[in-house]
Protein backbone atom coordinates (compact mmCIF):
# COMPACT_ATOMS: atom_id res chain seq x y z
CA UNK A 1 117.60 97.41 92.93
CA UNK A 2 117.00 94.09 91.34
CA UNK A 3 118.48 95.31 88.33
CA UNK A 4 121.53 96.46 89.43
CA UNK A 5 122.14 93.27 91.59
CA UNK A 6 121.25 90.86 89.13
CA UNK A 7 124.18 93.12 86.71
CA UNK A 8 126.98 92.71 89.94
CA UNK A 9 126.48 89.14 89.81
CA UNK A 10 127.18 88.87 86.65
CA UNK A 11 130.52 90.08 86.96
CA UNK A 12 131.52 87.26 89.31
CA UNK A 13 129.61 84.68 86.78
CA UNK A 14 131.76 86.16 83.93
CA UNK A 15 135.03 85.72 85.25
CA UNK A 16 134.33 82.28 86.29
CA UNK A 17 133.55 81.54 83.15
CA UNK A 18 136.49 83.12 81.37
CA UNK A 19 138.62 80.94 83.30
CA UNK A 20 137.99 77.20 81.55
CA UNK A 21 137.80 79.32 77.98
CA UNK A 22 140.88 81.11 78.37
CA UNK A 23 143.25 78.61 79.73
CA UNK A 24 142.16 76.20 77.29
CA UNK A 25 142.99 78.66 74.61
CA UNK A 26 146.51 79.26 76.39
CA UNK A 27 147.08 75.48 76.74
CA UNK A 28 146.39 74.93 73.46
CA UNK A 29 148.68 78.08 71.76
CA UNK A 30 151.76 76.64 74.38
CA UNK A 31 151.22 73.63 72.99
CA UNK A 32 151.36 74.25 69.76
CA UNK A 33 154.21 76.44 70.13
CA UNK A 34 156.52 73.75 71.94
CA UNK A 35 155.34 71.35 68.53
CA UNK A 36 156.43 73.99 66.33
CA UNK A 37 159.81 75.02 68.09
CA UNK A 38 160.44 71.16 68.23
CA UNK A 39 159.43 70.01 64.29
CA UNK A 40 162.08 73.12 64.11
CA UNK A 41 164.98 72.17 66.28
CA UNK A 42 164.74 68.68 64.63
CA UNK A 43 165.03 70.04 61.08
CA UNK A 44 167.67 72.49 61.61
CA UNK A 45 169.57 69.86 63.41
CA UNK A 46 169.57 67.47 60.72
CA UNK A 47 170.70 70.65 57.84
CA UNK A 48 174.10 71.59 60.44
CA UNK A 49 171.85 74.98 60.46
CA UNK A 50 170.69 75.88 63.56
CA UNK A 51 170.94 80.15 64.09
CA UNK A 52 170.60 82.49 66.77
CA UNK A 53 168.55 84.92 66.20
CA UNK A 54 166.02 87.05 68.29
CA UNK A 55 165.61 84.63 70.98
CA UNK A 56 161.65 84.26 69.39
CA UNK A 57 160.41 80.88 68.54
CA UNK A 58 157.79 81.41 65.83
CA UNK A 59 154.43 79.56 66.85
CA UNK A 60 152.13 81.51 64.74
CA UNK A 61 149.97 79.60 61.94
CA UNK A 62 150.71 81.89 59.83
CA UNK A 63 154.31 81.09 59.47
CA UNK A 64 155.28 77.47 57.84
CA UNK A 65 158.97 78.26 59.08
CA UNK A 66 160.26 78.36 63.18
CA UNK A 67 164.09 79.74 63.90
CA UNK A 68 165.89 77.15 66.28
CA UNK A 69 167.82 79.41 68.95
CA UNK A 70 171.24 78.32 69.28
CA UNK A 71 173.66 78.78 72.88
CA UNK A 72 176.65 80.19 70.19
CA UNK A 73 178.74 77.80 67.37
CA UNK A 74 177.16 75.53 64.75
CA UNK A 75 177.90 72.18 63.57
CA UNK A 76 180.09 73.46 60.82
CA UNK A 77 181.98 76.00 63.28
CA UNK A 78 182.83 73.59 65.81
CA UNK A 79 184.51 71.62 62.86
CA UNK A 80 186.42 74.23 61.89
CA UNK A 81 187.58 75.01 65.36
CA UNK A 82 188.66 71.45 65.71
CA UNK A 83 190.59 71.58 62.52
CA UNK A 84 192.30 75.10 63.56
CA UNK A 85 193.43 73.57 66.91
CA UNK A 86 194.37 70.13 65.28
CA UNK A 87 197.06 71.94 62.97
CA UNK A 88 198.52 74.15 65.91
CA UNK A 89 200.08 71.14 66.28
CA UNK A 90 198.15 69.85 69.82
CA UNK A 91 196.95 66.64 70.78
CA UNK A 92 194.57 64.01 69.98
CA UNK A 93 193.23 64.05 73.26
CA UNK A 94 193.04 68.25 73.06
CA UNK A 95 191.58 67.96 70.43
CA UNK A 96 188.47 65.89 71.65
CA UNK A 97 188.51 67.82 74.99
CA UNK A 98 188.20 71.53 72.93
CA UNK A 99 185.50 70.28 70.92
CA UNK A 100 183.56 68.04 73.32
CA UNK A 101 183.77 71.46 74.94
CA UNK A 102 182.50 73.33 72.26
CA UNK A 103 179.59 71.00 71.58
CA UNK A 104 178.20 71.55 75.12
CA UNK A 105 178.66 75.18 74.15
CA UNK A 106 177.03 74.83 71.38
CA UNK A 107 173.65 72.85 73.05
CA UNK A 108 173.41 74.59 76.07
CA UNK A 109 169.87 76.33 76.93
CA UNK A 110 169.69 79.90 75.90
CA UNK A 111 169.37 82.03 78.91
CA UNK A 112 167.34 84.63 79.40
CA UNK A 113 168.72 88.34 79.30
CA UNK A 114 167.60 92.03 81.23
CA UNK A 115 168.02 94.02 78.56
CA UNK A 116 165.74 94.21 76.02
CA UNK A 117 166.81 94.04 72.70
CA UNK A 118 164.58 95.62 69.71
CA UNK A 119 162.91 92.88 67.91
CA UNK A 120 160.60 92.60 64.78
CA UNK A 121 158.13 89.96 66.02
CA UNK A 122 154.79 88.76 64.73
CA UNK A 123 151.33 87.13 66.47
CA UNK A 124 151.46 84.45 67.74
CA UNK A 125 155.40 84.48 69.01
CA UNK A 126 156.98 82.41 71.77
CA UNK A 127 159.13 85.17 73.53
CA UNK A 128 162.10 83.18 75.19
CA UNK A 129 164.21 86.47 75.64
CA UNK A 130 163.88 90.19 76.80
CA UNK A 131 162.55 92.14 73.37
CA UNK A 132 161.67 95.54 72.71
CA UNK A 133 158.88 95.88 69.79
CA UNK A 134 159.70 98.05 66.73
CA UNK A 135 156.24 97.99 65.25
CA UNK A 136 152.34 97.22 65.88
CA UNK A 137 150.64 94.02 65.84
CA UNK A 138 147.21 93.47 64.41
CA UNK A 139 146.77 89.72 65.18
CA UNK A 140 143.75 87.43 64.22
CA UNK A 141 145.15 84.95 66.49
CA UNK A 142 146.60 85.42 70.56
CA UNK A 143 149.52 88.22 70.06
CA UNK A 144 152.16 86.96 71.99
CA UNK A 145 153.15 83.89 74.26
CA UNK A 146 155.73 84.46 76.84
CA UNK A 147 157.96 80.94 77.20
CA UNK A 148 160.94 82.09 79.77
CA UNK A 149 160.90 83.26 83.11
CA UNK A 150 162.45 86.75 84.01
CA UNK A 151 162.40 88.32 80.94
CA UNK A 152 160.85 91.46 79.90
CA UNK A 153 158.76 92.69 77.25
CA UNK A 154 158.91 96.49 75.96
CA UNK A 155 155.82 97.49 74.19
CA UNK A 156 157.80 100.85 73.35
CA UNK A 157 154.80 102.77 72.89
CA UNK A 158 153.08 99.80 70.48
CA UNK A 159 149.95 98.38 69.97
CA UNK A 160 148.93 95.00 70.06
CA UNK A 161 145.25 94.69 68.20
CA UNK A 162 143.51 91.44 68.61
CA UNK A 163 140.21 90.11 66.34
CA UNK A 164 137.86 90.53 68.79
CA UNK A 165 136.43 90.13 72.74
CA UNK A 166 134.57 86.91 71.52
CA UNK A 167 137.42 84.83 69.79
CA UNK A 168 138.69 83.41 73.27
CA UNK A 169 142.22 85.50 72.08
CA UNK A 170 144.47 86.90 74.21
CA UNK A 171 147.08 89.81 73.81
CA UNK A 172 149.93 88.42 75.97
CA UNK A 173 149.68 84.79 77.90
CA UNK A 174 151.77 84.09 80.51
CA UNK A 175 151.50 80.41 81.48
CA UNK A 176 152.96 79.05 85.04
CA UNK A 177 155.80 82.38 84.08
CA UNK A 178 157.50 83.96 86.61
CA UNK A 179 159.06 87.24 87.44
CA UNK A 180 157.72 88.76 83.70
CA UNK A 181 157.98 92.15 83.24
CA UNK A 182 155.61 94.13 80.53
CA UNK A 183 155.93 97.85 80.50
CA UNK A 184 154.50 100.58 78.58
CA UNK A 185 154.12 103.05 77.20
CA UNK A 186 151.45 100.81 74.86
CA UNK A 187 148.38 99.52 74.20
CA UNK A 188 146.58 96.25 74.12
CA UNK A 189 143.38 96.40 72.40
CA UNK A 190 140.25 93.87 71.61
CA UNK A 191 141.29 90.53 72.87
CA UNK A 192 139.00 88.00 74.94
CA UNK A 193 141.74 89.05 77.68
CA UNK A 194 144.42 92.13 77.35
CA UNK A 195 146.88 89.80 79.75
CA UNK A 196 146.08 86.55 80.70
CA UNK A 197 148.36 85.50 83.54
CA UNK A 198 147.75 81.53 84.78
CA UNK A 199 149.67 80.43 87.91
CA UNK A 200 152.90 83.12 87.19
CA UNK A 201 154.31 84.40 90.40
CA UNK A 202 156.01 87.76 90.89
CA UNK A 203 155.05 89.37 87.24
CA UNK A 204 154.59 92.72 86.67
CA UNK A 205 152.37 95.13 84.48
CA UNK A 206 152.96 98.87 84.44
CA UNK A 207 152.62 101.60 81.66
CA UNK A 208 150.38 99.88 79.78
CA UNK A 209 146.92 100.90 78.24
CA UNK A 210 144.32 98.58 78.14
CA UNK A 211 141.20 99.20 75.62
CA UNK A 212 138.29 97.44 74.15
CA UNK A 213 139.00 94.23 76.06
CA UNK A 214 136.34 91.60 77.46
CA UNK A 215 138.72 92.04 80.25
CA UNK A 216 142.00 94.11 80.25
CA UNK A 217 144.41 92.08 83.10
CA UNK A 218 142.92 88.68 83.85
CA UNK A 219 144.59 86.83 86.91
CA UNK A 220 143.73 83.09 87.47
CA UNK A 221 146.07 80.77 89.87
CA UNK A 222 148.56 83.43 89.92
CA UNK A 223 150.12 84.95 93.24
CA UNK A 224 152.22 88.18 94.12
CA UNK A 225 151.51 90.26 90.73
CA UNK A 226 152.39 93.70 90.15
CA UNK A 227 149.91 96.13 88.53
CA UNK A 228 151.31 99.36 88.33
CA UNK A 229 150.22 102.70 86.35
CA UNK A 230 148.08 101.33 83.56
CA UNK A 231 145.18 102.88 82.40
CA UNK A 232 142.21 100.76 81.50
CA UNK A 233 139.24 102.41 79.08
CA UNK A 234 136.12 100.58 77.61
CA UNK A 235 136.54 97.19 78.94
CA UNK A 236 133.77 95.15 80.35
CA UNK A 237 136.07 94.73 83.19
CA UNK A 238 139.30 96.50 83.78
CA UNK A 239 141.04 94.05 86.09
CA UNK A 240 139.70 90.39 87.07
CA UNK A 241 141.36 88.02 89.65
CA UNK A 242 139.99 84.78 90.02
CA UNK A 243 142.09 82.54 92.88
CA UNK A 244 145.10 84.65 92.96
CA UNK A 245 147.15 85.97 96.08
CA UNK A 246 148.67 88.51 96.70
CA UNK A 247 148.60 90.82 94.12
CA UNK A 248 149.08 94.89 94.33
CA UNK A 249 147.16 96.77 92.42
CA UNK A 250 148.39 100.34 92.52
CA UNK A 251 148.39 104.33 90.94
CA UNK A 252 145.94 102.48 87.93
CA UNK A 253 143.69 104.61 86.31
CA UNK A 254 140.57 102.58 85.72
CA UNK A 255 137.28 104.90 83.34
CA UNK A 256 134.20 103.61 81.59
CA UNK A 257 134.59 99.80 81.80
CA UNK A 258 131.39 98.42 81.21
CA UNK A 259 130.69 95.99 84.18
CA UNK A 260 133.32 96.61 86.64
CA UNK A 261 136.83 98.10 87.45
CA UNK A 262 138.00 95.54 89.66
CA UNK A 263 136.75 92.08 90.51
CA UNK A 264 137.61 89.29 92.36
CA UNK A 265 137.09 86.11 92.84
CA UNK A 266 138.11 83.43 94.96
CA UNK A 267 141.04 85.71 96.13
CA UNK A 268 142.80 86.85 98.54
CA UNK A 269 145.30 89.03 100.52
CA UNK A 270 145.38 91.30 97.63
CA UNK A 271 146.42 95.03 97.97
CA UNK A 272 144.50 98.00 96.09
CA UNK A 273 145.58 101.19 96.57
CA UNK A 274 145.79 104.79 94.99
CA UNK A 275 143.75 104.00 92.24
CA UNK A 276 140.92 105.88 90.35
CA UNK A 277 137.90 104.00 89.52
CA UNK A 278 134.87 105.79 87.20
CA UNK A 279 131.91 104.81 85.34
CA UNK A 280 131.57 101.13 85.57
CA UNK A 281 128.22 99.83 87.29
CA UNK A 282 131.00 98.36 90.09
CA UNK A 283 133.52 99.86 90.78
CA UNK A 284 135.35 97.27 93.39
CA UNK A 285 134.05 93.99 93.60
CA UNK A 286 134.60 90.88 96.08
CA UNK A 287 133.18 87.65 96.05
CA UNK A 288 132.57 85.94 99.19
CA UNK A 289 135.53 83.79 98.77
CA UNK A 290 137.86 86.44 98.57
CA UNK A 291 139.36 86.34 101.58
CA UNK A 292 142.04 89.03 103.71
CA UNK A 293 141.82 91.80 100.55
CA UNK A 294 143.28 95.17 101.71
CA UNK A 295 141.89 98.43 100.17
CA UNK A 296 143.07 102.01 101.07
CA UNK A 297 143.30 105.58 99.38
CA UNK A 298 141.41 104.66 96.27
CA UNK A 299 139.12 107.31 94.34
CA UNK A 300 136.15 104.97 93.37
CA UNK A 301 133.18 107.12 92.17
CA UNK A 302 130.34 107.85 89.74
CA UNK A 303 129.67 104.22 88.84
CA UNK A 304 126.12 103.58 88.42
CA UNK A 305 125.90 100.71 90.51
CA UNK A 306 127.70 100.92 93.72
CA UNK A 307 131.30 101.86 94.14
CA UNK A 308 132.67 99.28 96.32
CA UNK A 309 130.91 95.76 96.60
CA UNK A 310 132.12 93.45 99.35
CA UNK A 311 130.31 90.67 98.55
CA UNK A 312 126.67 91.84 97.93
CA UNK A 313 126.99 93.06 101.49
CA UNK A 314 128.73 90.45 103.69
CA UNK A 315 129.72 91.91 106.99
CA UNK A 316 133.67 92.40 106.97
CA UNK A 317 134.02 90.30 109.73
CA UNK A 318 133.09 87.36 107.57
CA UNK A 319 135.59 87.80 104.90
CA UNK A 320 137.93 89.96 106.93
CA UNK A 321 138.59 92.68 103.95
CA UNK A 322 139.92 95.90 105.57
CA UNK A 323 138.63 99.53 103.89
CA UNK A 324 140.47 102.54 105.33
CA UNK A 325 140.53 106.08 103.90
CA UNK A 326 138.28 105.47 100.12
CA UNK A 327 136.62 108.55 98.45
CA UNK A 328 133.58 107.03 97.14
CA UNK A 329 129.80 107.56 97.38
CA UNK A 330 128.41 104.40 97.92
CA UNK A 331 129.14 101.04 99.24
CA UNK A 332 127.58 97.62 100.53
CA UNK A 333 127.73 96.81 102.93
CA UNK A 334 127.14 100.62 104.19
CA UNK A 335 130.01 102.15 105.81
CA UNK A 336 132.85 101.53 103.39
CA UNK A 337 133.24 105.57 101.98
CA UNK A 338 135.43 108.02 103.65
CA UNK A 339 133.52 110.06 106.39
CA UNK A 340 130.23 107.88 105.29
């Protein structure tokens, strides 16, 4: 018994952890990014150049050369326009208003758009628009940064391979991003963290598989995110959520991740529901901090520690967690299983 408690607290102790080294690695990648997109806006500006491309600002190291997204006209199109309207015979004052005009055109913020469009992207990406991959990524630095709110990213039955669970990588950041939408089908495979989400609100994960990960979806300061049919195989933990609200966790298919399923920290009023939950030494985790959790209908068996943990076995009066209607075998504190 002392084994197998001294391996539950770990999982707490790990996700803790994770937190200062991944958000200093996603700090430092938006960082550099915004340098990079700037160094690139500046140069383009001063060449007349500036194009519209994919909506992607290149951040990667790998890449000495960022595209500057443009709102529609260049310099040199704007001239022409001017020089069009000027021999049509209209007025000085026209003439200044049409391309004063254009200019603001011409600066104005790209916007993010639904629709996806296909994309050829590479590791390390800002994404500032909606993009649909057309090929794999095999990335020995973080795969890709999202840098716009409400946009989605397709995986379109990709993968995204990272250089390893100890490189302090990640396959897709999400920093202080809301309303993000990844789906699936794809895969996100041997990062420090599959998805690292830090203080988003109303994201959204579904269709994805998650493989090979320290951790597959990692949570921390985020509130009211959506994790929907994913599957997540061979991670030390399949989902972690470290002082996050509100999240629903739901239909997931969670199998042989190493420590844990599910774990949270520091959380609270959180939803977990229909999911299956196999072969981790806990299955369902909760610190003593995580507060108001909700847990119902879940199928959270044959792990080789306990199935569901509240808390090392805090009474449920303390934390006020509610467990209705869970197939599993055992719990702690006692009581938590369906008809058990």
């Amino acid at each position: 018994m002392a084994i197998q408690t001294k391996k539950i607290l770990s999982i707490a102790m790990l996700a803790s952890l994770l937190v200062f080294s991944l958000t200093v690695s996603s700090s430092a990648s938006l960082s550099y990014a915004t340098t990079g997109g700037n160094q690139a806006t500046a140069q383009n500006s001063e060449d007349g150049n500036n194009s519209s491309k994919d909506g992607i600002s290149q951040s990667s190291s790998s890449s000495q050369s960022s595209e500057c997204l443009s709102g529609g006209s260049t310099t040199g199109s704007c001239n022409n326009l001017s020089f069009q309207v000027n021999q049509n015979g209209n007025s000085e004052e026209e003439v200044a208003a049409e391309e004063a005009q254009t200019t603001t055109a011409s600066e104005a913020p790209v916007t993010a758009t639904n629709a996806p469009v296909s994309a050829s992207v590479s590791c390390g990406e800002v994404i500032k628009q909606s993009v649909k991959l057309t090929s794999n990524l095999d990335c020995k630095t973080d795969g890709l940064i999202i840098g716009e709110d409400g946009i989605t990213l397709d995986l379109n039955g990709h993968t995204i391979s990272g250089p390893g669970i100890s490189t302090s990588k990640v396959g897709i950041m999400l920093s202080d991003m809301d309303d993000v939408n990844i789906v699936g089908p794809g895969m996100i495979e041997n990062f420090q963290a599959g998805v690292l989400n830090t203080g988003g609100q109303d994201d959204k994960i579904s269709g994805v598989t998650f493989t090979g990960n320290q951790i597959g979806s990692f949570n921390t300061g985020a509130a009211n995110t959506a994790i929907e049919d994913n599957q997540f195989f061979n991670n030390n933990i399949g989902v972690a959520s470290h002082s996050s609200t509100g999240s629903s966790l739901v239909t997931n298919l969670f199998k042989s991740n190493d420590l844990a399923g599910i774990t949270f920290v520091n959380s609270a009023s959180n939803q977990v529901s229909f999911n299956t939950i196999q072969g981790s030494v806990s299955g369902l985790f909760f610190d003593g901090q995580s507060r108001d959790n909700v847990v119902t209908s879940n199928n959270i068996l044959d792990n080789s520690g306990v199935d569901i943990n509240n808390a090392n076995g805090l009474p449920l009066n303390v934390n006020n967690n509610i467990f209705n209607d869970n197939n599993c075998n055992s719990s702690v504190p006692a009581g938590l299983c369906l008809g058990k």
